[in-house]
Protein backbone atom coordinates (compact mmCIF):
# COMPACT_ATOMS: atom_id res chain seq x y z
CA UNK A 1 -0.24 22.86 5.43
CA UNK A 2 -1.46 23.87 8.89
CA UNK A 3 -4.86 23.37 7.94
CA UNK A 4 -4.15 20.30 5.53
CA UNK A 5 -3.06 18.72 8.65
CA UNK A 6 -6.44 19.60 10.55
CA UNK A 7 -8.21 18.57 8.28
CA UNK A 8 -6.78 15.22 7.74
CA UNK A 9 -6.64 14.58 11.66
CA UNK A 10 -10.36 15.54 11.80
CA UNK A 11 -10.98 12.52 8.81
CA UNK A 12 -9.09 10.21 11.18
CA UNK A 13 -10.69 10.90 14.06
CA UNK A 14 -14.38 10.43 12.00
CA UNK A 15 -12.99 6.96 10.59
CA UNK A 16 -11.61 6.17 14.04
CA UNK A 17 -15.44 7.23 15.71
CA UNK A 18 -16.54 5.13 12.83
CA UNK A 19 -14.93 1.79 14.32
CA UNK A 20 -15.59 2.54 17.60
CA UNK A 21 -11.75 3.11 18.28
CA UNK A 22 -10.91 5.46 21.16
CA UNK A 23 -8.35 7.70 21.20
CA UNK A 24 -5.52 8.29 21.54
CA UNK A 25 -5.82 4.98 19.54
CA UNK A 26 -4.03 1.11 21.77
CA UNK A 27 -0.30 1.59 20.63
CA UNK A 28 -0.76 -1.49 17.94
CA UNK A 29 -3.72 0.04 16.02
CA UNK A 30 -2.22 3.44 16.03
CA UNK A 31 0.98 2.04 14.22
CA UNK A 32 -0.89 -0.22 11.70
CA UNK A 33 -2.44 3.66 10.96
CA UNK A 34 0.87 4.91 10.78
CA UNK A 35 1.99 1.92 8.62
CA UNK A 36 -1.31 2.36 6.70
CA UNK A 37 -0.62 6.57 6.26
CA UNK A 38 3.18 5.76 5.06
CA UNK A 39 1.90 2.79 2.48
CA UNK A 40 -1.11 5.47 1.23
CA UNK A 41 1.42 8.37 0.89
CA UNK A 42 3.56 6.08 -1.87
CA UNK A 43 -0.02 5.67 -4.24
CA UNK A 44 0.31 9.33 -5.39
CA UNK A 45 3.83 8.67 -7.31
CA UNK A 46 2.94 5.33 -8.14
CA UNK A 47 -0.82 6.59 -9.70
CA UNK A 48 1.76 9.85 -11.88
CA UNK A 49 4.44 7.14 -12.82
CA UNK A 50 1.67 5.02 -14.43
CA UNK A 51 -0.29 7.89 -16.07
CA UNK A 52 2.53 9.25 -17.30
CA UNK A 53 3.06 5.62 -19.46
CA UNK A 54 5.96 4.61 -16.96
CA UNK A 55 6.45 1.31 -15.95
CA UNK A 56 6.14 0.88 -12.68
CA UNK A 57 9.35 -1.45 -11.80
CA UNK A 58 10.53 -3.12 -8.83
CA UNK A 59 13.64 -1.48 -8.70
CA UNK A 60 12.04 1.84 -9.23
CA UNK A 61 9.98 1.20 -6.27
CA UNK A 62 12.71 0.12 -4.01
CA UNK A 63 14.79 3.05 -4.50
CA UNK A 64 12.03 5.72 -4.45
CA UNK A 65 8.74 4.01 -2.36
CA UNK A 66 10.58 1.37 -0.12
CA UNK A 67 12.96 3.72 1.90
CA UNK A 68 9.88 6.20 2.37
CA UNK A 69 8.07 3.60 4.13
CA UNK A 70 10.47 2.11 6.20
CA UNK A 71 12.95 4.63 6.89
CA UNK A 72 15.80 3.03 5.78
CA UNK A 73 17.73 4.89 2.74
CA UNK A 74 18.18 2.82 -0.32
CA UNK A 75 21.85 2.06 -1.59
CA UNK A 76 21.50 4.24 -4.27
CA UNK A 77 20.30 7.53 -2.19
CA UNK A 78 23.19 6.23 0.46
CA UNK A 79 25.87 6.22 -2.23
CA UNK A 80 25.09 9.77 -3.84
CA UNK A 81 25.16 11.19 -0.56
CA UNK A 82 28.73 9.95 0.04
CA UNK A 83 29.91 11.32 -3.47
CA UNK A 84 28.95 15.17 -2.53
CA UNK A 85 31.09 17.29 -1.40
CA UNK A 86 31.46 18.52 1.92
C-alpha cells in the first residue's frame, strides 16, 4: 500500500507540474483534488456493478457511493449500526 501511495502522489505531483500548480497546492485547488480523488474512487464499483449486468440505480448509489464521498453515513448503514449488539 506503502508504495501504492508513492506512487500515486508521484502521478499527482507530475499532473500538478503539468498545470503549472505549485505545491503544496492554494487550499481551493487542493480540495477540488480531494473532491476529484473521492468522486474517482466511486468509478471502480460503479464500472464491476455494470459489468457484472447490474443496474446501476439511484438508490444503490446513495447508499453505497454518496456517503463515501461526502462523509455522511446513509440511513440505511446508520440504522444497521443501531440494530447490533453491543
Amino acid at each position: 500500500m506503502y508504495l501504492v501511495s508513492l506512487g500515486a502522489g508521484i502521478l499527482a505531483g507530475v499532473v500538478y507540474g503539468l498545470i503549472n500548480v505549485r505545491s503544496p497546492a492554494p487550499p481551493a485547488i487542493a480540495l477540488v483534488g480531494l473532491l476529484g480523488m473521492l468522486i474517482g474512487e466511486q468509478v471502480v464499483p460503479v464500472a464491476k456493478r455494470m459489468l457484472d449486468g447490474v443496474p446501476v440505480t439511484k438508490a444503490w448509489f446513495a447508499s453505497e457511493c454518496k456517503p463515501r464521498i461526502t462523509g455522511v453515513p446513509s440511513a440505511k448503514r446508520e440504522a444497521a449500526d443501531e440494530s447490533r449488539p453491543g
